[in-house]
C-alpha atoms as a PDB file:
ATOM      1  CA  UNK A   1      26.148  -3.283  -7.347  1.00  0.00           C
ATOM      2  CA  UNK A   2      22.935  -5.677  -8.106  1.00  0.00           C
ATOM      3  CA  UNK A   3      21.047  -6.090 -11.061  1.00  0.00           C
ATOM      4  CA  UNK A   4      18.024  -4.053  -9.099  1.00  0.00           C
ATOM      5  CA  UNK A   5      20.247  -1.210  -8.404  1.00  0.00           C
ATOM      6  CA  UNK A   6      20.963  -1.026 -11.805  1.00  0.00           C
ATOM      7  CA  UNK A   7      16.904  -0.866 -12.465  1.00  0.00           C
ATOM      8  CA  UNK A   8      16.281   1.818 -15.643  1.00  0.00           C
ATOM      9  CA  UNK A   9      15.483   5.131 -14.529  1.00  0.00           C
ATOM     10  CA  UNK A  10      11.892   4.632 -16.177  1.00  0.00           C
ATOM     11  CA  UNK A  11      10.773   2.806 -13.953  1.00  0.00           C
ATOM     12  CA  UNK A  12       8.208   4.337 -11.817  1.00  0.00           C
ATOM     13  CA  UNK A  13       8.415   4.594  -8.374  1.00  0.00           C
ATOM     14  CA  UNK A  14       5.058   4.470  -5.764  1.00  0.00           C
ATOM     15  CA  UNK A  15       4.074   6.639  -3.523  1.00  0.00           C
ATOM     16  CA  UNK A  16       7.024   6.466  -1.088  1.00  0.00           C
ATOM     17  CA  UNK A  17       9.700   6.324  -3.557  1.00  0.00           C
ATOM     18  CA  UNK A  18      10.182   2.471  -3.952  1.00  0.00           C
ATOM     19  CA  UNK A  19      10.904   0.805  -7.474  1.00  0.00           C
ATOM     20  CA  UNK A  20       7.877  -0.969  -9.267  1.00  0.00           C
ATOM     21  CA  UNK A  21       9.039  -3.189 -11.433  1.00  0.00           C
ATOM     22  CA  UNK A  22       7.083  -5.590 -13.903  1.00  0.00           C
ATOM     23  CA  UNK A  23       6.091  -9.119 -12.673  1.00  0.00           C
ATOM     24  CA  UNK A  24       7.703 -10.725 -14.868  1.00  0.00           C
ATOM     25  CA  UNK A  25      10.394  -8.808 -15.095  1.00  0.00           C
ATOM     26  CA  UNK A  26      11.796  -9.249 -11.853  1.00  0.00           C
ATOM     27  CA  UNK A  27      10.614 -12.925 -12.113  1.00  0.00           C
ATOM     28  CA  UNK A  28      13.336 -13.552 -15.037  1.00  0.00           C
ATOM     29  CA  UNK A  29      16.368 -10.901 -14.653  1.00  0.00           C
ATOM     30  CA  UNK A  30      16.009  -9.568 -11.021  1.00  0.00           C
ATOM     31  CA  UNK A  31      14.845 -12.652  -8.947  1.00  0.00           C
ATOM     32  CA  UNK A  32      18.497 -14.029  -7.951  1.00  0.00           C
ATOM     33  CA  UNK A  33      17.100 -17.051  -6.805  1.00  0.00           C
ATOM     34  CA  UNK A  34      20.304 -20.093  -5.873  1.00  0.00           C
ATOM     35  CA  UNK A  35      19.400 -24.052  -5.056  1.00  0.00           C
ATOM     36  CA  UNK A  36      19.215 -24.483  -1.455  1.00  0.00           C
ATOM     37  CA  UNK A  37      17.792 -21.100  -0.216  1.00  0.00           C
ATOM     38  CA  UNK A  38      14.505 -20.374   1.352  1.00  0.00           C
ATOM     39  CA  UNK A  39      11.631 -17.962   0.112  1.00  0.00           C
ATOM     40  CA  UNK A  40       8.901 -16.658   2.296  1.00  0.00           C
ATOM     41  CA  UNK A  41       5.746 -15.484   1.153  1.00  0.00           C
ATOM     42  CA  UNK A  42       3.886 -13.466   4.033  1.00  0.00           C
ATOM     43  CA  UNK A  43       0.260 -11.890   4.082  1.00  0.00           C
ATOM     44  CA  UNK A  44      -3.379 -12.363   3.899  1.00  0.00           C
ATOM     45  CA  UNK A  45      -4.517 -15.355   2.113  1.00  0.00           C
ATOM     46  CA  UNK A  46      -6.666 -14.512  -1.556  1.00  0.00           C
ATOM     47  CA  UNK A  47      -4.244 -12.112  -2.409  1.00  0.00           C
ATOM     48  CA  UNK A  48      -2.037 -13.773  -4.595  1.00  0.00           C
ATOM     49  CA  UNK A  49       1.123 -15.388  -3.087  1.00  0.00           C
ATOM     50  CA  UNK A  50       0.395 -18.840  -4.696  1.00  0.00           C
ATOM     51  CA  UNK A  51       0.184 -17.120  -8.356  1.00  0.00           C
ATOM     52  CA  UNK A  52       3.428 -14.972  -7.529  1.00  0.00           C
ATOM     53  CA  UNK A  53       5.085 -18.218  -6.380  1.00  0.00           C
ATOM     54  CA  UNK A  54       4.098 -19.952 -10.021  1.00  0.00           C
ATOM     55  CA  UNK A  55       5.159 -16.805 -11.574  1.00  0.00           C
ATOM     56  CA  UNK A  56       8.799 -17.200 -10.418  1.00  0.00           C
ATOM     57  CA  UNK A  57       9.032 -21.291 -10.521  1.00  0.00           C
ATOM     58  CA  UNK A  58       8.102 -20.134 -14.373  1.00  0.00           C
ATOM     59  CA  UNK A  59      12.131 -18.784 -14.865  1.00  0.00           C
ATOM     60  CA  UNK A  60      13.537 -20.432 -11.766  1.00  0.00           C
ATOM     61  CA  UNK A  61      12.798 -24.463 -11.811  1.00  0.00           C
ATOM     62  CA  UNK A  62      14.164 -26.575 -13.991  1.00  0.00           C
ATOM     63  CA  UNK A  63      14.844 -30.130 -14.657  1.00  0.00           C
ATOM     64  CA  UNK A  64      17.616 -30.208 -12.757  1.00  0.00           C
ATOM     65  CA  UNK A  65      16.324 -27.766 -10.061  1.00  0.00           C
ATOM     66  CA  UNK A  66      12.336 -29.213 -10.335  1.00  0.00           C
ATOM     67  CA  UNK A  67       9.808 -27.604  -8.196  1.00  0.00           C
ATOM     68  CA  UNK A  68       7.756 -30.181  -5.954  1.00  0.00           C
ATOM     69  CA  UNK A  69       4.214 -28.304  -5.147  1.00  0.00           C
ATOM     70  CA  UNK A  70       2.448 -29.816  -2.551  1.00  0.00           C
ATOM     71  CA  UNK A  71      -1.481 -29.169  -2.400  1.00  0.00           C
ATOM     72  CA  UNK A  72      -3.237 -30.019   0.911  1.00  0.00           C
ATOM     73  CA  UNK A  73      -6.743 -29.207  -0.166  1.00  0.00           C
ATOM     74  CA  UNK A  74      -9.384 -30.336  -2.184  1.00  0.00           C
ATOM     75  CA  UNK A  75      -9.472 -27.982  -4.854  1.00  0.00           C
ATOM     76  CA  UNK A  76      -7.274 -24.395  -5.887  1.00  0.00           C
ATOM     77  CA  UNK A  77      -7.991 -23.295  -9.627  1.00  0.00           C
ATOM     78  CA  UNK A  78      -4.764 -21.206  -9.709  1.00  0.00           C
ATOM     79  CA  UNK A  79      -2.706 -24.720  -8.870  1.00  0.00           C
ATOM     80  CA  UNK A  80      -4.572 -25.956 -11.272  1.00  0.00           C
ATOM     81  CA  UNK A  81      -4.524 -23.613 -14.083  1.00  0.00           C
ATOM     82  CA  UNK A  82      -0.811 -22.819 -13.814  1.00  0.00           C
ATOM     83  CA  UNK A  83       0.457 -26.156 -13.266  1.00  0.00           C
ATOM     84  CA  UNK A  84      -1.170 -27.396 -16.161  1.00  0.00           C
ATOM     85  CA  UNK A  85       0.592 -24.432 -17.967  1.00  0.00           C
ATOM     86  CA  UNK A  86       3.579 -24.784 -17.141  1.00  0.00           C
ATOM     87  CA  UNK A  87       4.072 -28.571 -17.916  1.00  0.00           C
ATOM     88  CA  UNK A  88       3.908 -29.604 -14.521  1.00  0.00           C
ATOM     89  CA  UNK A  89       3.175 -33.246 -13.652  1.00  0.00           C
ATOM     90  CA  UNK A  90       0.389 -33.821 -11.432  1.00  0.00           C
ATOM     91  CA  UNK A  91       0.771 -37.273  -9.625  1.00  0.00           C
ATOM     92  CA  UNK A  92      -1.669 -37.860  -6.189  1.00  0.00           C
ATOM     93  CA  UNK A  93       1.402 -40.695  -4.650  1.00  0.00           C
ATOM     94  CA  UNK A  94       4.972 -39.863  -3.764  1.00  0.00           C
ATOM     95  CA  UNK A  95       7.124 -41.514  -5.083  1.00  0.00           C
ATOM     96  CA  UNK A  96       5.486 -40.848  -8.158  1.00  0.00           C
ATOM     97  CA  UNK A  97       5.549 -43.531 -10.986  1.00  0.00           C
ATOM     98  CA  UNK A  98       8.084 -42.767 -13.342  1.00  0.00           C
ATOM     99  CA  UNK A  99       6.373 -42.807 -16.939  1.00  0.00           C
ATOM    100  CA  UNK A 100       7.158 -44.692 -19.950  1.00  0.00           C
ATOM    101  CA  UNK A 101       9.363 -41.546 -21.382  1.00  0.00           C
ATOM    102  CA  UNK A 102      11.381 -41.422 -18.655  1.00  0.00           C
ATOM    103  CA  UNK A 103      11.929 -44.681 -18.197  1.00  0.00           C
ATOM    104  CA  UNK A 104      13.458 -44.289 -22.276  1.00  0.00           C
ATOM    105  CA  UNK A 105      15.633 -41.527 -21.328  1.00  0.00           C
ATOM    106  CA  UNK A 106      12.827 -38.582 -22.221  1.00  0.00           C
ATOM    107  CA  UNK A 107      12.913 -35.218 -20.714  1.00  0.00           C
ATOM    108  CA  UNK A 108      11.930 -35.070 -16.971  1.00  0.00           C
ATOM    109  CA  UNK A 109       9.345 -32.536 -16.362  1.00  0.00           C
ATOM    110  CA  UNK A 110      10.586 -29.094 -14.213  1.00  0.00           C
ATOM    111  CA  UNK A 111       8.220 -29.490 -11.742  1.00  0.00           C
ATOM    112  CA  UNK A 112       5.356 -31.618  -9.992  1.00  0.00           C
ATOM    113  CA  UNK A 113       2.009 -30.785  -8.636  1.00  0.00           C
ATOM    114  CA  UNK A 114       1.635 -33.067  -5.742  1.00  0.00           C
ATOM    115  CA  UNK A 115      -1.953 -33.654  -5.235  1.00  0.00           C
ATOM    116  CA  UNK A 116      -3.413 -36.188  -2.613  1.00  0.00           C
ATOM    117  CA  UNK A 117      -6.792 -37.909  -3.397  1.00  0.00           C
ATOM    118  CA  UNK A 118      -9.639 -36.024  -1.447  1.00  0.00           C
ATOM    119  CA  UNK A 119     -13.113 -37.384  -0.751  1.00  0.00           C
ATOM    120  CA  UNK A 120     -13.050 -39.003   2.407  1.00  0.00           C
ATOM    121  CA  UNK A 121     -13.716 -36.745   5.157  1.00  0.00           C
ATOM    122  CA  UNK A 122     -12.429 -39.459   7.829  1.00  0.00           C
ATOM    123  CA  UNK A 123      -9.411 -39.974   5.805  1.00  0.00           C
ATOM    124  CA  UNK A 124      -8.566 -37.089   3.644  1.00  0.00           C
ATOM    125  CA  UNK A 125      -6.202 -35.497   6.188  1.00  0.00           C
ATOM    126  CA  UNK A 126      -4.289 -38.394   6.771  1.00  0.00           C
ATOM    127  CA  UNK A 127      -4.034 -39.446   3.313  1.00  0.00           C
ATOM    128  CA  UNK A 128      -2.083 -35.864   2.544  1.00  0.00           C
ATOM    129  CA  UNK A 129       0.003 -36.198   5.615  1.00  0.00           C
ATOM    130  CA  UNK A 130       1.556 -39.054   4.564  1.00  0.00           C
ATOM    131  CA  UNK A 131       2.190 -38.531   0.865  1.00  0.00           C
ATOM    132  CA  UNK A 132       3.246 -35.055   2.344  1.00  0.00           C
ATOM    133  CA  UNK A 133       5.563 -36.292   4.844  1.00  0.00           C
ATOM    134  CA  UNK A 134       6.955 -39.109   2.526  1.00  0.00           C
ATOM    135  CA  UNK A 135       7.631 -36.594  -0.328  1.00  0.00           C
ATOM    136  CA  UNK A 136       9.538 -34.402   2.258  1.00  0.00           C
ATOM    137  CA  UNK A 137      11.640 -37.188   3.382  1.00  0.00           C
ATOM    138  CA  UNK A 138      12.238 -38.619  -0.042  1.00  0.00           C
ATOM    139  CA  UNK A 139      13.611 -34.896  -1.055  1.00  0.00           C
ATOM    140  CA  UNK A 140      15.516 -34.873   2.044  1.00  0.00           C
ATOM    141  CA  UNK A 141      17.278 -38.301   1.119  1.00  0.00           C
ATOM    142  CA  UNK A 142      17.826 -36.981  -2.371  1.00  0.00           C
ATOM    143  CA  UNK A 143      19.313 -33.645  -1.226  1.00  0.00           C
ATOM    144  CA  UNK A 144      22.263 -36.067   0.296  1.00  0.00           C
ATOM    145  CA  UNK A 145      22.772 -37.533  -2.429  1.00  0.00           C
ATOM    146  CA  UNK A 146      23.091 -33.807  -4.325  1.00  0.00           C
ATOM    147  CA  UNK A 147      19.808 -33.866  -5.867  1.00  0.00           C
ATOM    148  CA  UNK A 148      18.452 -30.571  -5.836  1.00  0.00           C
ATOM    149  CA  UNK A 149      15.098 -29.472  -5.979  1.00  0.00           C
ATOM    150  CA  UNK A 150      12.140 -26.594  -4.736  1.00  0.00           C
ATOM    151  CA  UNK A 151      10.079 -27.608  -2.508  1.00  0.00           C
ATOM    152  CA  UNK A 152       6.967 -25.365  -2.240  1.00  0.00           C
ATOM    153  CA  UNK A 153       4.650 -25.647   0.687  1.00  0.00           C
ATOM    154  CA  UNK A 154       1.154 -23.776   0.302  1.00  0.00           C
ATOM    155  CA  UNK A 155      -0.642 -23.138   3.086  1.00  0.00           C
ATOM    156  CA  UNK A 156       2.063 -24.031   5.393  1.00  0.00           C
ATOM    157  CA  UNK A 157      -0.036 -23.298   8.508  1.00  0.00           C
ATOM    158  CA  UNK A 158      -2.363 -25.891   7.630  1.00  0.00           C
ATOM    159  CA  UNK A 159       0.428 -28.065   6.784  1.00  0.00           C
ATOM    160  CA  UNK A 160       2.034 -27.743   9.792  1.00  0.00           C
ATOM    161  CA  UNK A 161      -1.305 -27.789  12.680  1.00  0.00           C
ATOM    162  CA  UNK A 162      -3.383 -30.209  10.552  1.00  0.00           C
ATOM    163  CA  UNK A 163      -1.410 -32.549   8.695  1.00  0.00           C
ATOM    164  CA  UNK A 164       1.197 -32.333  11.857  1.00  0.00           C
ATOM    165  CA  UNK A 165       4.235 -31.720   9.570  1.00  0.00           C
ATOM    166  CA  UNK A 166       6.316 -28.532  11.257  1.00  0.00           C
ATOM    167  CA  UNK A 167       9.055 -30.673  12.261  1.00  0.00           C
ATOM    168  CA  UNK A 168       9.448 -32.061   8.961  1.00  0.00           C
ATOM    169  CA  UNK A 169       9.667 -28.415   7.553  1.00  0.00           C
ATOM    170  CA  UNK A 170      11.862 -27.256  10.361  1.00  0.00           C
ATOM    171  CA  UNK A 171      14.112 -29.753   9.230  1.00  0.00           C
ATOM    172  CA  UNK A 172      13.962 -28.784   6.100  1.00  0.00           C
ATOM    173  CA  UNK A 173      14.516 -25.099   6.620  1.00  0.00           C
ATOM    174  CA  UNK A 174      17.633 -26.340   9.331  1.00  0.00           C
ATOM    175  CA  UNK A 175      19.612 -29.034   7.413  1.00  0.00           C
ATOM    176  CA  UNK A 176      18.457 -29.030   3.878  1.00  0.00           C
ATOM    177  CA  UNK A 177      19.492 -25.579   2.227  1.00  0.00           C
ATOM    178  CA  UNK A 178      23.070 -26.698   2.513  1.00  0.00           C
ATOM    179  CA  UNK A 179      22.163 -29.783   0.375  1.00  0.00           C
ATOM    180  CA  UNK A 180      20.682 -27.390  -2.407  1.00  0.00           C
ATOM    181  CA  UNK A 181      16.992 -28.160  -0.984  1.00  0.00           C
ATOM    182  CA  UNK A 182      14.905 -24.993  -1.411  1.00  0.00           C
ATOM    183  CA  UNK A 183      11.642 -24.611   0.862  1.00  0.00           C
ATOM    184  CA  UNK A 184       9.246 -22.313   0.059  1.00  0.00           C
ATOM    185  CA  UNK A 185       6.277 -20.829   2.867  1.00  0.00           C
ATOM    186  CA  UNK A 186       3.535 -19.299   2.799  1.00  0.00           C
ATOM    187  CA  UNK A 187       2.625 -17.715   6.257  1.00  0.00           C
ATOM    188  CA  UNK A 188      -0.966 -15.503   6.759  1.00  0.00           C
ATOM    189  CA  UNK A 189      -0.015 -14.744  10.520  1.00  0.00           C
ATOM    190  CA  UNK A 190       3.059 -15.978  12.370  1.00  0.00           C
ATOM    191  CA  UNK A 191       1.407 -16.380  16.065  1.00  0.00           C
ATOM    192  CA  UNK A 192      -0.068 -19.576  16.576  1.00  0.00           C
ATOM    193  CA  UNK A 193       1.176 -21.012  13.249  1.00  0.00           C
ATOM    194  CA  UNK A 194       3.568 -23.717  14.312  1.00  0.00           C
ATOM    195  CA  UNK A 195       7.519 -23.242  14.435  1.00  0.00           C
ATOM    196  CA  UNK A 196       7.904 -23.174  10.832  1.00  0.00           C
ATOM    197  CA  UNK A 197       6.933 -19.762  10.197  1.00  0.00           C
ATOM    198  CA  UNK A 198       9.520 -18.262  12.862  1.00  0.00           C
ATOM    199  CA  UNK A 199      12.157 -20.839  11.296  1.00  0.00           C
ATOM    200  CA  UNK A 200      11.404 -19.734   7.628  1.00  0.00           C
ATOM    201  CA  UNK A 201      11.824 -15.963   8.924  1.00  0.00           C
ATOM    202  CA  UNK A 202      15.466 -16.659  10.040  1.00  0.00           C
ATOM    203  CA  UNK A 203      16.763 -18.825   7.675  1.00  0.00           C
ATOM    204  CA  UNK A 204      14.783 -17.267   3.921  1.00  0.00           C
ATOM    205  CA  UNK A 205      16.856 -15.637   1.911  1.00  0.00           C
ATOM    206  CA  UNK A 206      14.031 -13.749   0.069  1.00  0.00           C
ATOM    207  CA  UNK A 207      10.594 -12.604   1.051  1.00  0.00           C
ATOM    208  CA  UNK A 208       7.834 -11.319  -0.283  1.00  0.00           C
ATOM    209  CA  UNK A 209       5.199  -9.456   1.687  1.00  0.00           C
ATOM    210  CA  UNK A 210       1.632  -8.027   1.256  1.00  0.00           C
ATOM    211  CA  UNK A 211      -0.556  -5.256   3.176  1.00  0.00           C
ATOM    212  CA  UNK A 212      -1.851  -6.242   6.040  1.00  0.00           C
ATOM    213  CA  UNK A 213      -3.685  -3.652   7.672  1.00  0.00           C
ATOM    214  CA  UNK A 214      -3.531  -5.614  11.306  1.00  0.00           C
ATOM    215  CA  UNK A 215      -0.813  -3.154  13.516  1.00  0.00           C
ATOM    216  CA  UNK A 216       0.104  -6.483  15.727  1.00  0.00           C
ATOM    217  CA  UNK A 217       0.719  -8.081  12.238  1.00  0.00           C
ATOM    218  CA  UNK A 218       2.458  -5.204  10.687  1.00  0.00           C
ATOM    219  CA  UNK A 219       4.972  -4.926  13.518  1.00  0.00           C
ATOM    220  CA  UNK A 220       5.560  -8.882  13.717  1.00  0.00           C
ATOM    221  CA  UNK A 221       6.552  -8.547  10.094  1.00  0.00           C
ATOM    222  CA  UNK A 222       8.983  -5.624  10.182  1.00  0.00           C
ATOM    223  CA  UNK A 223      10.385  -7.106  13.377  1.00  0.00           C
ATOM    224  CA  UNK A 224      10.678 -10.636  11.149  1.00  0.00           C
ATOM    225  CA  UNK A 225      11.973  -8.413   8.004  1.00  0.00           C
ATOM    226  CA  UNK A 226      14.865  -6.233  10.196  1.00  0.00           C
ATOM    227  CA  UNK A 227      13.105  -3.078   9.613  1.00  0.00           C
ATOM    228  CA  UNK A 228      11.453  -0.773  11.252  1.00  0.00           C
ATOM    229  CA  UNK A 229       7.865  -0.347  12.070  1.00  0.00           C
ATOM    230  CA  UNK A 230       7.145   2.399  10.419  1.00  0.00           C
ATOM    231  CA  UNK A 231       9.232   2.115   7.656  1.00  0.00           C
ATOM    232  CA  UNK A 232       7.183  -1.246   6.587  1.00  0.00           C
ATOM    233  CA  UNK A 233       4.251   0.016   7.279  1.00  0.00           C
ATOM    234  CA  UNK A 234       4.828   2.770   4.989  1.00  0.00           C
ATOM    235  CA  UNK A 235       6.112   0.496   2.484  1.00  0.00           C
ATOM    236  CA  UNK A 236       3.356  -2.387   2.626  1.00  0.00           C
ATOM    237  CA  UNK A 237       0.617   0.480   2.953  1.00  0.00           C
ATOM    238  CA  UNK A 238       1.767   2.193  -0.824  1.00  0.00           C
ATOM    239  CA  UNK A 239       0.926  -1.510  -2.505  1.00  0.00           C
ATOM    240  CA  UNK A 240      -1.918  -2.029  -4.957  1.00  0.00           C
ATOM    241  CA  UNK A 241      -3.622  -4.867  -5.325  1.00  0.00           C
ATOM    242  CA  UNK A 242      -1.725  -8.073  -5.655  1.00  0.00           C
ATOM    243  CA  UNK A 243       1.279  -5.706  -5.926  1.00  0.00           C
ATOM    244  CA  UNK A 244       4.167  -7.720  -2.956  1.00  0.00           C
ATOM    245  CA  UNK A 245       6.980  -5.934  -1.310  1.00  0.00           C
ATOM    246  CA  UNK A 246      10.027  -7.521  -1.638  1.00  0.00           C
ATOM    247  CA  UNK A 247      12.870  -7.716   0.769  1.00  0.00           C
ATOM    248  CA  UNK A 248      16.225  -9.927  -0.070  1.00  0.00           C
ATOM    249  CA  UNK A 249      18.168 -11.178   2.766  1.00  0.00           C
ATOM    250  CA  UNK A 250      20.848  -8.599   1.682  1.00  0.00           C
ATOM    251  CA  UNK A 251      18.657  -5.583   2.639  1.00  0.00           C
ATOM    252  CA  UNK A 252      17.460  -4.337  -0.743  1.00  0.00           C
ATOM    253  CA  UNK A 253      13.768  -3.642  -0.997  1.00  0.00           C
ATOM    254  CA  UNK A 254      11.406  -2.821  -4.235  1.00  0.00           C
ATOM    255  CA  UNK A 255       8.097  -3.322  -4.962  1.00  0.00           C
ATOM    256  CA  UNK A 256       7.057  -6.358  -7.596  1.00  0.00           C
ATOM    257  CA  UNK A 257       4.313  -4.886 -10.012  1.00  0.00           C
ATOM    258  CA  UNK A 258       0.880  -7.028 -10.090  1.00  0.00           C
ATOM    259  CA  UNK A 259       1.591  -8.226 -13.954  1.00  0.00           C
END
């Protein structure tokens, strides 16, 4: 029996009988999170899966499982903001320049915000592609040699049709979980979105999903998540705002509370 089927009877269910439990909550008792495995974050995009994502690096990363967030846009306040909070280094190169403190045997930050100059409309794009690309192969390389780590991609689409990286994720998602290599997607729609998002479906070991009130959508999804139609539909449909439905690999399902 699992820690969330051991979930205190107070805890309220929604309207079609599935456990709410507190964000936080479930981000440090109930999110059973191992190096190597895969997360999936699926939905619309404003609706919160980049602050749910910070909210579980929060009790998950570490120093010696850091989380590498890579940005591939000019700006995003909630990067930003939590980032900053959580005492993330923010470094625009990969490899980043080790610092003074590290270099004197000083405490390795748990996670870095990997942020590509932007400016240049002729080359913005391929500026992030390659720091992308290189910090994806340097993670690889250090997954051999058992260095484990989190590697989470926001806005994968984009990642993966603009900056021209799905076969570096599918590699990722293919080889690297073995090695203790985590990679974490974000996927609005799965049509037209590269291979990563179908590769991330079949090898994730947890996902977390929001409404989407698109039928074609809805049914990709459940097909994606093993379950029926319906059955997600029902589920998905019952969530409040910024509220995710979440799904382990193992079958259980329960809904993670907004805050």
């Amino acid at each position: 029996m699992t820690d969330l089927e051991q979930l205190p009877a107070a805890f309220r269910r929604n309207s079609v009988g599935l456990e709410v439990v507190p964000r936080m909550l479930f981000a440090s008792r109930f999110f059973h999170y191992k190096p190597g495995q895969h997360v999936l974050f699926g939905g619309p995009s404003q609706h919160g899966k980049t602050s749910c994502a910070f909210d579980l690096l929060e009790h998950v990363a570490t120093v010696q499982l850091p989380a590498y967030f890579a940005v591939s846009k000019p700006e995003d306040e909630v990067t930003r903001r939590r980032g900053t909070e959580l005492g993330y280094r923010f470094v625009s190169d990969w490899p980043a320049t080790r610092k003074i403190g590290e270099l004197m045997g000083g405490e390795k930050p748990s996670g870095y915000v990997i942020w590509s100059k932007f400016g240049d409309f002729d080359n913005d794009v391929a500026r992030c592609a390659d720091v992308t690309a290189r910090l994806i192969r340097d993670r690889y390389t250090a997954g051999t040699k058992k260095q484990k780590g989190i590697m989470v991609m926001d806005d994968t689409m984009l990642k993966a049709k603009v900056l021209g990286l799905d076969g570096d994720m599918v590699t990722i998602l293919a080889m690297a979980g073995a090695m203790g290599l985590g990679l974490w997607t974000f996927v609005q729609k799965v049509t037209d979105s590269g291979r990563t998002p179908l590769w991330a479906y079949s090898q994730s070991e947890h996902f977390f999903f929001l409404h989407d009130g698109v039928v074609s959508a809805q049914k990709t999804y459940a097909e994606k998540a093993d379950m029926d139609w319906r059955d997600f539909a029902a589920a998905t449909g019952s969530l409040e705002e910024y509220q995710f439905l979440y799904r382990s690999r193992s079958g259980y399902l329960c809904v993670v509370d907004a805050k």
